[in-house]
PDB file of N, CA and C in Angstrom:
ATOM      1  N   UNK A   1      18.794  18.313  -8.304  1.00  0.00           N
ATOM      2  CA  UNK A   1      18.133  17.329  -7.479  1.00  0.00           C
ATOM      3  C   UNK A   1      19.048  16.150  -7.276  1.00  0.00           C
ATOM      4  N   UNK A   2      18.978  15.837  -5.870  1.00  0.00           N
ATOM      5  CA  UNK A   2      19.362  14.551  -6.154  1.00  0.00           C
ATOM      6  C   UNK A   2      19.609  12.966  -6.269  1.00  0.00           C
ATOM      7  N   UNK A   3      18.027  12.610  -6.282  1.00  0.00           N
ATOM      8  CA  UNK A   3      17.576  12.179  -7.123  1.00  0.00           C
ATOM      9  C   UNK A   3      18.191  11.194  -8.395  1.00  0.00           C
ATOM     10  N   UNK A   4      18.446   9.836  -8.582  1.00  0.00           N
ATOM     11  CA  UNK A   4      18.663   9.123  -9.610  1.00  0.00           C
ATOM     12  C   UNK A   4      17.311   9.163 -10.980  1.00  0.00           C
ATOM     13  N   UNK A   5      16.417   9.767 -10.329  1.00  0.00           N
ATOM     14  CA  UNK A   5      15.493   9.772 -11.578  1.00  0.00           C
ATOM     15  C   UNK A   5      15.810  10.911 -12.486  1.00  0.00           C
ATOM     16  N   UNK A   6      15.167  11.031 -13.471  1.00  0.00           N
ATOM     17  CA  UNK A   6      14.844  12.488 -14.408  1.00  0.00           C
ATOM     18  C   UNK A   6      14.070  12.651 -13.791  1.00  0.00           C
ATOM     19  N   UNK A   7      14.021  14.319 -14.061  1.00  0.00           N
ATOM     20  CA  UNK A   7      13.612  15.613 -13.544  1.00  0.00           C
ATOM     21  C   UNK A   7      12.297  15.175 -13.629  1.00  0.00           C
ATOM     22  N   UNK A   8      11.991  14.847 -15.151  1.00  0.00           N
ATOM     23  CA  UNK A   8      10.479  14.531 -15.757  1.00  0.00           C
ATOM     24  C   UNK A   8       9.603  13.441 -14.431  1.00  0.00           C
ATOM     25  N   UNK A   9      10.584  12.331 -14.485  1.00  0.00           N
ATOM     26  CA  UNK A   9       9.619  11.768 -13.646  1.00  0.00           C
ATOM     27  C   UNK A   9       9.515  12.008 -12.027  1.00  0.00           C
ATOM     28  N   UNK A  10      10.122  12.884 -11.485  1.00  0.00           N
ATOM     29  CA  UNK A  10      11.008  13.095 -10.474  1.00  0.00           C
ATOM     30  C   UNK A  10       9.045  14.356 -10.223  1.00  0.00           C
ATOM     31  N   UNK A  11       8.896  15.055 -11.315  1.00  0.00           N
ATOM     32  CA  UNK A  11       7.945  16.330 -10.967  1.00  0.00           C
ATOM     33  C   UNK A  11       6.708  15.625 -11.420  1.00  0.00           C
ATOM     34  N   UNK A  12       6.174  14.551 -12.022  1.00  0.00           N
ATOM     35  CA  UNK A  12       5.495  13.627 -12.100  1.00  0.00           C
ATOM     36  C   UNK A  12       5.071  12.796 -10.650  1.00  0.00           C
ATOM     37  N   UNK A  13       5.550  12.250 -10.597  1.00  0.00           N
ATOM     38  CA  UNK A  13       5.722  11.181  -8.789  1.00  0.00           C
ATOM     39  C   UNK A  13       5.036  12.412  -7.896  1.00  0.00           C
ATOM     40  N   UNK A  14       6.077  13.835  -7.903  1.00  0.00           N
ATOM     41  CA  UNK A  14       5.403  14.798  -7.001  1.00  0.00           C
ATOM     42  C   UNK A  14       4.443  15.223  -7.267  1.00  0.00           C
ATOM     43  N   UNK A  15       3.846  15.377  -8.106  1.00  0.00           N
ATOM     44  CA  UNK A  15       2.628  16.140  -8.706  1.00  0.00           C
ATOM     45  C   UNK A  15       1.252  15.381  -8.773  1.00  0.00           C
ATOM     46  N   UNK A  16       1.560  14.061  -8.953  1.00  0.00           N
ATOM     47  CA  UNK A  16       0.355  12.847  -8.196  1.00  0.00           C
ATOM     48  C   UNK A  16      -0.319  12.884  -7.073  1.00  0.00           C
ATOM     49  N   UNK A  17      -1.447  13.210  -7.369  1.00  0.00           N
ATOM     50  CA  UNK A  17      -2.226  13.258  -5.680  1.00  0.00           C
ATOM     51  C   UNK A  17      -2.020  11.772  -5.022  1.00  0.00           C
ATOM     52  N   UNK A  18      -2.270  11.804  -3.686  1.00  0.00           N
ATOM     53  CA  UNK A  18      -2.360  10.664  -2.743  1.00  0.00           C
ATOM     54  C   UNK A  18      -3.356  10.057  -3.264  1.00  0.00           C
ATOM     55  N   UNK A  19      -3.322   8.814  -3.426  1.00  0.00           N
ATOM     56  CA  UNK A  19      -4.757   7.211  -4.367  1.00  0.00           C
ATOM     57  C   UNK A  19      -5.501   7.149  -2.870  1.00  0.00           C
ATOM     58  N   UNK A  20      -6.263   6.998  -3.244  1.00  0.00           N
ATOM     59  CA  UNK A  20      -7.867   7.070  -2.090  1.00  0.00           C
ATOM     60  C   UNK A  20      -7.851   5.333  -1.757  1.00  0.00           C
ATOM     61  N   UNK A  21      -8.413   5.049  -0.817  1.00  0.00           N
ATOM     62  CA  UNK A  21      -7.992   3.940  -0.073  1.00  0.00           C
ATOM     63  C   UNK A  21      -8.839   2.571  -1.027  1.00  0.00           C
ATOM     64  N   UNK A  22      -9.882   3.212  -2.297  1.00  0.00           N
ATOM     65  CA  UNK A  22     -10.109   2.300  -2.557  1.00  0.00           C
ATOM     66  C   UNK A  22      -9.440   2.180  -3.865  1.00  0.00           C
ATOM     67  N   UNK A  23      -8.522   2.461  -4.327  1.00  0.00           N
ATOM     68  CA  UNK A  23      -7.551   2.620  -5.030  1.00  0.00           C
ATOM     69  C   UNK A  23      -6.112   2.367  -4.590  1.00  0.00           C
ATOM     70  N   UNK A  24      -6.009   1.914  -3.527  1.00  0.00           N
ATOM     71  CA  UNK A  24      -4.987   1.136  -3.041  1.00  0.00           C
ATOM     72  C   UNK A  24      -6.049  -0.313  -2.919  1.00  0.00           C
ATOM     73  N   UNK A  25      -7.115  -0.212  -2.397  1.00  0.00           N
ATOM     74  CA  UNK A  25      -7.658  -1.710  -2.215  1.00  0.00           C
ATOM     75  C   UNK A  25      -7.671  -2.598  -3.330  1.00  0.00           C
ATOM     76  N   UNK A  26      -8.150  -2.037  -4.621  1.00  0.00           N
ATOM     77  CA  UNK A  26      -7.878  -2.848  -5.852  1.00  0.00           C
ATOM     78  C   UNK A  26      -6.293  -3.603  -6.202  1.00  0.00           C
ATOM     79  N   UNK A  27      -5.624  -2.978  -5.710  1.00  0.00           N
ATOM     80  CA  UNK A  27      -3.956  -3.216  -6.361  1.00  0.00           C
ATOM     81  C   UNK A  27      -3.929  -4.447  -4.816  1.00  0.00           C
ATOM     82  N   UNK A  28      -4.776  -4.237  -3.870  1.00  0.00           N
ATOM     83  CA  UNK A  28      -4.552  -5.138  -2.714  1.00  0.00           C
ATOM     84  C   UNK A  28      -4.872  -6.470  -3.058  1.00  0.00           C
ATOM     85  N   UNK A  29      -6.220  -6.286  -3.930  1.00  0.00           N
ATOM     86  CA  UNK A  29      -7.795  -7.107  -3.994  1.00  0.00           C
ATOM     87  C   UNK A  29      -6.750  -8.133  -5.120  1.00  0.00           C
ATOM     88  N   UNK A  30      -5.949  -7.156  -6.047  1.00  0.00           N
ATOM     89  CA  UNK A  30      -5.105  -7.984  -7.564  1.00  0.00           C
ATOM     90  C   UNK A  30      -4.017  -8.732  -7.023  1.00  0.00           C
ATOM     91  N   UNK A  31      -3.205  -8.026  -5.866  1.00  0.00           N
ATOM     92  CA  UNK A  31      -2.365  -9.136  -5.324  1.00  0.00           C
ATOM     93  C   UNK A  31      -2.771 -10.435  -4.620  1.00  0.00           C
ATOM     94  N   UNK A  32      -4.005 -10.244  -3.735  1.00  0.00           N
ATOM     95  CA  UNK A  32      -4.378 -11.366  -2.892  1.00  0.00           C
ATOM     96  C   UNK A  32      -5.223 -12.830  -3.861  1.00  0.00           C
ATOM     97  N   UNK A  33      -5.491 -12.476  -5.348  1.00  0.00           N
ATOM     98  CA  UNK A  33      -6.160 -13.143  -6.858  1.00  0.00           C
ATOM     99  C   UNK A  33      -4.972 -13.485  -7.717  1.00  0.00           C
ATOM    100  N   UNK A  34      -3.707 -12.827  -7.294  1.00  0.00           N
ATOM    101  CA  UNK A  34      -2.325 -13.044  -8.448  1.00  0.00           C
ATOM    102  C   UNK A  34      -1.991 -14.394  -8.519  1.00  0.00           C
ATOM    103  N   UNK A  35      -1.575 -15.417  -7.164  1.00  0.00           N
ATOM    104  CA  UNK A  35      -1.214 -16.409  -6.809  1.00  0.00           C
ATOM    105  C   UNK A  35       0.364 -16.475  -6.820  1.00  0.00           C
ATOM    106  N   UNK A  36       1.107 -15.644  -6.474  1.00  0.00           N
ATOM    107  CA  UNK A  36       2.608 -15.191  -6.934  1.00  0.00           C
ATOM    108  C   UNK A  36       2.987 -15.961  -5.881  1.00  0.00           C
ATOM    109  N   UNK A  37       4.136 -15.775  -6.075  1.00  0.00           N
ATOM    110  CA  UNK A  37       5.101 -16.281  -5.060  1.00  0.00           C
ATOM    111  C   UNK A  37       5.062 -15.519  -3.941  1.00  0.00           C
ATOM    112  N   UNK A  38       5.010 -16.264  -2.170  1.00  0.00           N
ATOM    113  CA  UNK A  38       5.351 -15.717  -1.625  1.00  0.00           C
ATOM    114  C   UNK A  38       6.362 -14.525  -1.050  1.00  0.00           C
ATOM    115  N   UNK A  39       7.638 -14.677  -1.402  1.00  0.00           N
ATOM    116  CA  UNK A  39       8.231 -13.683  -1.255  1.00  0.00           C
ATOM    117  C   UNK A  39       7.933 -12.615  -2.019  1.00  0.00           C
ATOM    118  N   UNK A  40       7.342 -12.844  -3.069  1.00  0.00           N
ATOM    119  CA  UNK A  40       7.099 -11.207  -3.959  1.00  0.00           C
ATOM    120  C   UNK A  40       6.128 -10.919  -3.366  1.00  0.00           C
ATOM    121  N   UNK A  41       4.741 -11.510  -2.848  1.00  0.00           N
ATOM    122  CA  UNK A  41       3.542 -11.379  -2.561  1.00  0.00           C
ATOM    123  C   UNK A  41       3.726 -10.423  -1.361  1.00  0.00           C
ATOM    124  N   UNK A  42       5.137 -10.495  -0.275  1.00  0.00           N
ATOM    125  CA  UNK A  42       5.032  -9.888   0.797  1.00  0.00           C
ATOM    126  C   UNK A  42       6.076  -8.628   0.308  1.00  0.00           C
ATOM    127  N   UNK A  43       6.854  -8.866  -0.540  1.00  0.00           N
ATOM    128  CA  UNK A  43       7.241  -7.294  -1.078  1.00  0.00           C
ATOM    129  C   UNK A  43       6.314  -6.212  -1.746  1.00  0.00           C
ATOM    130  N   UNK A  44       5.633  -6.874  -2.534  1.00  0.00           N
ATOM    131  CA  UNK A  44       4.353  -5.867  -2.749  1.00  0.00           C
ATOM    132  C   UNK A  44       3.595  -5.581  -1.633  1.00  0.00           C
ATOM    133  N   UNK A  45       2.736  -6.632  -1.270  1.00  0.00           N
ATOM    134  CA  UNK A  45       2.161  -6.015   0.260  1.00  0.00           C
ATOM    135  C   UNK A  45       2.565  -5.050   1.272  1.00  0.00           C
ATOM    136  N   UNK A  46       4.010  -4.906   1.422  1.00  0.00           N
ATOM    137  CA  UNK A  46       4.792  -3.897   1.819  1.00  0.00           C
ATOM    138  C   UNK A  46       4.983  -2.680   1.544  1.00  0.00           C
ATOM    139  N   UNK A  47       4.551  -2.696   0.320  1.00  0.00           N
ATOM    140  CA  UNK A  47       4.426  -1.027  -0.438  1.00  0.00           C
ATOM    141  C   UNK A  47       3.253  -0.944  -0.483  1.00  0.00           C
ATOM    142  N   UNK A  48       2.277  -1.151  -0.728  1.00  0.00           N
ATOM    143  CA  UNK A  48       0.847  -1.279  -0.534  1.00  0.00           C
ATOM    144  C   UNK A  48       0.862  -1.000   0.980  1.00  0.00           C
ATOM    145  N   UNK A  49       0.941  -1.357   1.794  1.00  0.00           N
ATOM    146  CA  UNK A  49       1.029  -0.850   3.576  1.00  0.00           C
ATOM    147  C   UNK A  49       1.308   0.161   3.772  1.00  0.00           C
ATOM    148  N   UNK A  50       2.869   0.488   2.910  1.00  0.00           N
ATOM    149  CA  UNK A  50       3.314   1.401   3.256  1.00  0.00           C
ATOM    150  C   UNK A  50       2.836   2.545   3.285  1.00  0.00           C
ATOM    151  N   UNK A  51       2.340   2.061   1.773  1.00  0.00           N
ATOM    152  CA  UNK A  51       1.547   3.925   0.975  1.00  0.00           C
ATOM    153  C   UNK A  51       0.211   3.766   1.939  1.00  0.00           C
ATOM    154  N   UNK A  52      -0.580   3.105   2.525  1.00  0.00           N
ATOM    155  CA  UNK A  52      -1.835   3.231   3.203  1.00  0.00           C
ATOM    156  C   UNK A  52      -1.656   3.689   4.667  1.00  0.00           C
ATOM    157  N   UNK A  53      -0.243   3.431   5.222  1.00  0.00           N
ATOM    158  CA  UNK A  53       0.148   3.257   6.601  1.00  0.00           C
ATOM    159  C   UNK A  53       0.582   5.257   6.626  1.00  0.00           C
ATOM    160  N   UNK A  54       1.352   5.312   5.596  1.00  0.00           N
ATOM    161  CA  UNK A  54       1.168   6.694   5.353  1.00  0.00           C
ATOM    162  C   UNK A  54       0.043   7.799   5.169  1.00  0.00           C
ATOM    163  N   UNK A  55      -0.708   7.469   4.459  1.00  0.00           N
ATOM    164  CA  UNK A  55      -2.111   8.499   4.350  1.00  0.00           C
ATOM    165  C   UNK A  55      -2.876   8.338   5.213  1.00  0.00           C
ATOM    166  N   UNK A  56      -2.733   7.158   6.066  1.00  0.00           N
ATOM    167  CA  UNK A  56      -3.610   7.202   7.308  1.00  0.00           C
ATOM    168  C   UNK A  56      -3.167   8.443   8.608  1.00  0.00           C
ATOM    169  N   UNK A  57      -1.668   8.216   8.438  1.00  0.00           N
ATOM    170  CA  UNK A  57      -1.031   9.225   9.488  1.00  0.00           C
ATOM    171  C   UNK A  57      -0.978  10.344   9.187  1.00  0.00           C
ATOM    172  N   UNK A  58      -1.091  10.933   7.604  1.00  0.00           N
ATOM    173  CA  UNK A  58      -0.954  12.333   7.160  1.00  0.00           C
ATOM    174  C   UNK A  58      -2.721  13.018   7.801  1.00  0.00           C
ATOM    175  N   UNK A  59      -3.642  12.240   7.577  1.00  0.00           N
ATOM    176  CA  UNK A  59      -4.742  12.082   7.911  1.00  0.00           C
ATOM    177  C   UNK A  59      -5.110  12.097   9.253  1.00  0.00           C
ATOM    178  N   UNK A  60      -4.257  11.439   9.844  1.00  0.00           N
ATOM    179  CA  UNK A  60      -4.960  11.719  11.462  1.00  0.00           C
ATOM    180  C   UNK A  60      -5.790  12.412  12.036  1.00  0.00           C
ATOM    181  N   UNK A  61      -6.736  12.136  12.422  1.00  0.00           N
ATOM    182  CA  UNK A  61      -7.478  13.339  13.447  1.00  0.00           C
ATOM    183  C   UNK A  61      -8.530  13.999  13.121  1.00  0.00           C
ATOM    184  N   UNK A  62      -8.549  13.155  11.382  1.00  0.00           N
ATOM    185  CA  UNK A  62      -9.564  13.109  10.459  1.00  0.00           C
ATOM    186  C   UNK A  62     -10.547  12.679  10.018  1.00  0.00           C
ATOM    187  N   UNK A  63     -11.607  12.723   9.575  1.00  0.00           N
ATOM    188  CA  UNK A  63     -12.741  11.491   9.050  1.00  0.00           C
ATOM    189  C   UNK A  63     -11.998  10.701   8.084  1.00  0.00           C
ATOM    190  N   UNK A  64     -11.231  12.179   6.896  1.00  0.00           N
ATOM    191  CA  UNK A  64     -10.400  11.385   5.901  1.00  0.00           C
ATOM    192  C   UNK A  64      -9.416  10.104   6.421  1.00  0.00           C
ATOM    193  N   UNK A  65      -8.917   9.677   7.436  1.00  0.00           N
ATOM    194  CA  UNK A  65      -8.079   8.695   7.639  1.00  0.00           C
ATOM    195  C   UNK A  65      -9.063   7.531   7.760  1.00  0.00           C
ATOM    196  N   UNK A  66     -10.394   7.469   8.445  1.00  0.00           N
ATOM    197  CA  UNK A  66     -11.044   6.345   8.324  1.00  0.00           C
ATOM    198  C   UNK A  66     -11.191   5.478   7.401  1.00  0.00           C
ATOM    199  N   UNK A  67     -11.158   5.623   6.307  1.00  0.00           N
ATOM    200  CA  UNK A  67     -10.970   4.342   4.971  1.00  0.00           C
ATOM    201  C   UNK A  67      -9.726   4.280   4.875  1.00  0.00           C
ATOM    202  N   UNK A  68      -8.626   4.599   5.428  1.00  0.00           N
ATOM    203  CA  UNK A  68      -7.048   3.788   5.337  1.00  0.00           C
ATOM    204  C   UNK A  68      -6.789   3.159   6.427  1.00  0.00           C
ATOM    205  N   UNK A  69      -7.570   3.358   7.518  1.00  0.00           N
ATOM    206  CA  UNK A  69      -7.388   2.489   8.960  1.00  0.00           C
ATOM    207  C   UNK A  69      -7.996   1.683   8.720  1.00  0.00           C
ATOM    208  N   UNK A  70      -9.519   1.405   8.364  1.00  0.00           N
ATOM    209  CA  UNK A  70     -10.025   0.433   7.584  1.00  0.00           C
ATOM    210  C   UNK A  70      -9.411  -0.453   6.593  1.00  0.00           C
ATOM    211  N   UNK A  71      -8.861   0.064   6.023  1.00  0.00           N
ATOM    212  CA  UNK A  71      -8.481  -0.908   4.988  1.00  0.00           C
ATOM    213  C   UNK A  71      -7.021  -1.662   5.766  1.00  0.00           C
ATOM    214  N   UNK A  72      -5.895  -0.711   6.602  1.00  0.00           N
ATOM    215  CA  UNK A  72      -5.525  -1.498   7.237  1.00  0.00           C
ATOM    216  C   UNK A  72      -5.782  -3.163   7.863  1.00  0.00           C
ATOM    217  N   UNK A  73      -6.762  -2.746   8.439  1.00  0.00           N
ATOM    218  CA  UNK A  73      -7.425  -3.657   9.231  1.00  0.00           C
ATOM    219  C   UNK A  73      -7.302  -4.420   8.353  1.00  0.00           C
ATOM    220  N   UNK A  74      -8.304  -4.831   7.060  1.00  0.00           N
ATOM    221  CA  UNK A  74      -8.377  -6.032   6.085  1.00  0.00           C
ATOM    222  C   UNK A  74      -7.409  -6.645   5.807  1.00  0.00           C
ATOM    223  N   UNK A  75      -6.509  -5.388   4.996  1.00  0.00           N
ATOM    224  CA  UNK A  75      -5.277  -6.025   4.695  1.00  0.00           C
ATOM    225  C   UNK A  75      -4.664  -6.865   5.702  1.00  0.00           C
ATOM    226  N   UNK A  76      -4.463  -6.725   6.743  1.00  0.00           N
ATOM    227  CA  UNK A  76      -3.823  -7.220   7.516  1.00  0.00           C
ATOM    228  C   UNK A  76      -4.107  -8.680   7.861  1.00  0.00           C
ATOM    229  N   UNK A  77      -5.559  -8.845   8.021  1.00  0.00           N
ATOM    230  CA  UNK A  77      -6.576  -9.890   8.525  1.00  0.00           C
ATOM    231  C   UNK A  77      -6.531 -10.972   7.215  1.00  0.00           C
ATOM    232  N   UNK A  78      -6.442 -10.240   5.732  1.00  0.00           N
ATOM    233  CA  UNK A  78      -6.503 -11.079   4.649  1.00  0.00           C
ATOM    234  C   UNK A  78      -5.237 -11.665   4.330  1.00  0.00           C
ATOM    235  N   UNK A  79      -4.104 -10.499   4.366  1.00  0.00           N
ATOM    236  CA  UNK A  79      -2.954 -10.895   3.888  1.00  0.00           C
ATOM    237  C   UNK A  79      -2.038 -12.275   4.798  1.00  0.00           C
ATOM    238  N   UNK A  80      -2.267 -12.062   6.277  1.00  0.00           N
ATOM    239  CA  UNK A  80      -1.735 -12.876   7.403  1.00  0.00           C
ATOM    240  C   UNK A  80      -2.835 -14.201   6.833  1.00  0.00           C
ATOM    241  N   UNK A  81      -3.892 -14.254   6.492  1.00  0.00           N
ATOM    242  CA  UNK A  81      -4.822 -15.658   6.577  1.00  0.00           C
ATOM    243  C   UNK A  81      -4.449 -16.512   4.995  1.00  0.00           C
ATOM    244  N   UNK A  82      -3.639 -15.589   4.174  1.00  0.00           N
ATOM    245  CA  UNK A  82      -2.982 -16.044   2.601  1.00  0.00           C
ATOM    246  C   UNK A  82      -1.812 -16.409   2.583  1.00  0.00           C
ATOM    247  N   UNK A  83      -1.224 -15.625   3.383  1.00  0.00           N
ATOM    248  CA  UNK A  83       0.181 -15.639   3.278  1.00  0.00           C
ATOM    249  C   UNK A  83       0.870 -15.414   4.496  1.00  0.00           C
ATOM    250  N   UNK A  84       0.731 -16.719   5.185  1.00  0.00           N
ATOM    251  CA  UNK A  84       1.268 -16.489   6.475  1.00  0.00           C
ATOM    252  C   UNK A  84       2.949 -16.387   6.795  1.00  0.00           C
ATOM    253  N   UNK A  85       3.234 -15.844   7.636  1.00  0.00           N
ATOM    254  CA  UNK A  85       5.287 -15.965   7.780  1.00  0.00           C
ATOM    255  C   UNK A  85       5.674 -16.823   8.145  1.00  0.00           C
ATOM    256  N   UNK A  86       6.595 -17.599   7.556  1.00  0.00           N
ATOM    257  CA  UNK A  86       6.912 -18.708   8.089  1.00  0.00           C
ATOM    258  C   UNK A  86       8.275 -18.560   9.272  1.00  0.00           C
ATOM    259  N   UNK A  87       7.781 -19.737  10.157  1.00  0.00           N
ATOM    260  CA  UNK A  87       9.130 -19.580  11.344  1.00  0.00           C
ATOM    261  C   UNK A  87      10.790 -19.737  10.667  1.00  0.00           C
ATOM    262  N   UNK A  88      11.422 -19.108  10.905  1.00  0.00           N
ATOM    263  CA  UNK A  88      12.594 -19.714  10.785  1.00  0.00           C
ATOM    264  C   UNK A  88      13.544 -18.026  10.206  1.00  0.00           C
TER     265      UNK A  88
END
């Protein structure tokens, strides 16, 4: 493989089912209650998107995608009204 991880965690990571959208919402719900620093606040949020922005599209065309388009939505609406981008 190749892969910088071990094998171990390498067939671990793969072997994890996809987290259900309200199981991404909690890790959402803990960042938007953390009070972190902005720049980390929008690097996490970014992987959090990512992984939701993904199961929504594996999902397509599905009922199953409706609670990750949903939760899109929030995230988006909550995270922009917390942590807005600054110009520059």
């Amino acid at each position: 493989m190749s892969s910088d991880q071990p094998v171990d965690q390498q067939t671990t990571a793969q072997a994890r089912p996809p987290r259900s959208a309200d199981e991404i919402e909690k890790d959402f719900l803990d960042l938007m209650m953390s009070g972190i620093p902005a720049d980390i606040a929008h690097d996490k949020f970014e992987r959090l998107w990512d992984e939701t922005n993904a199961l929504a599209a594996s999902t397509m065309m599905t009922s199953q995608a409706l609670p990750y388009i949903a939760l899109l939505k929030r995230m988006h609406t909550d995270f922009a009204g917390r942590y807005p981008r600054r110009a520059g």
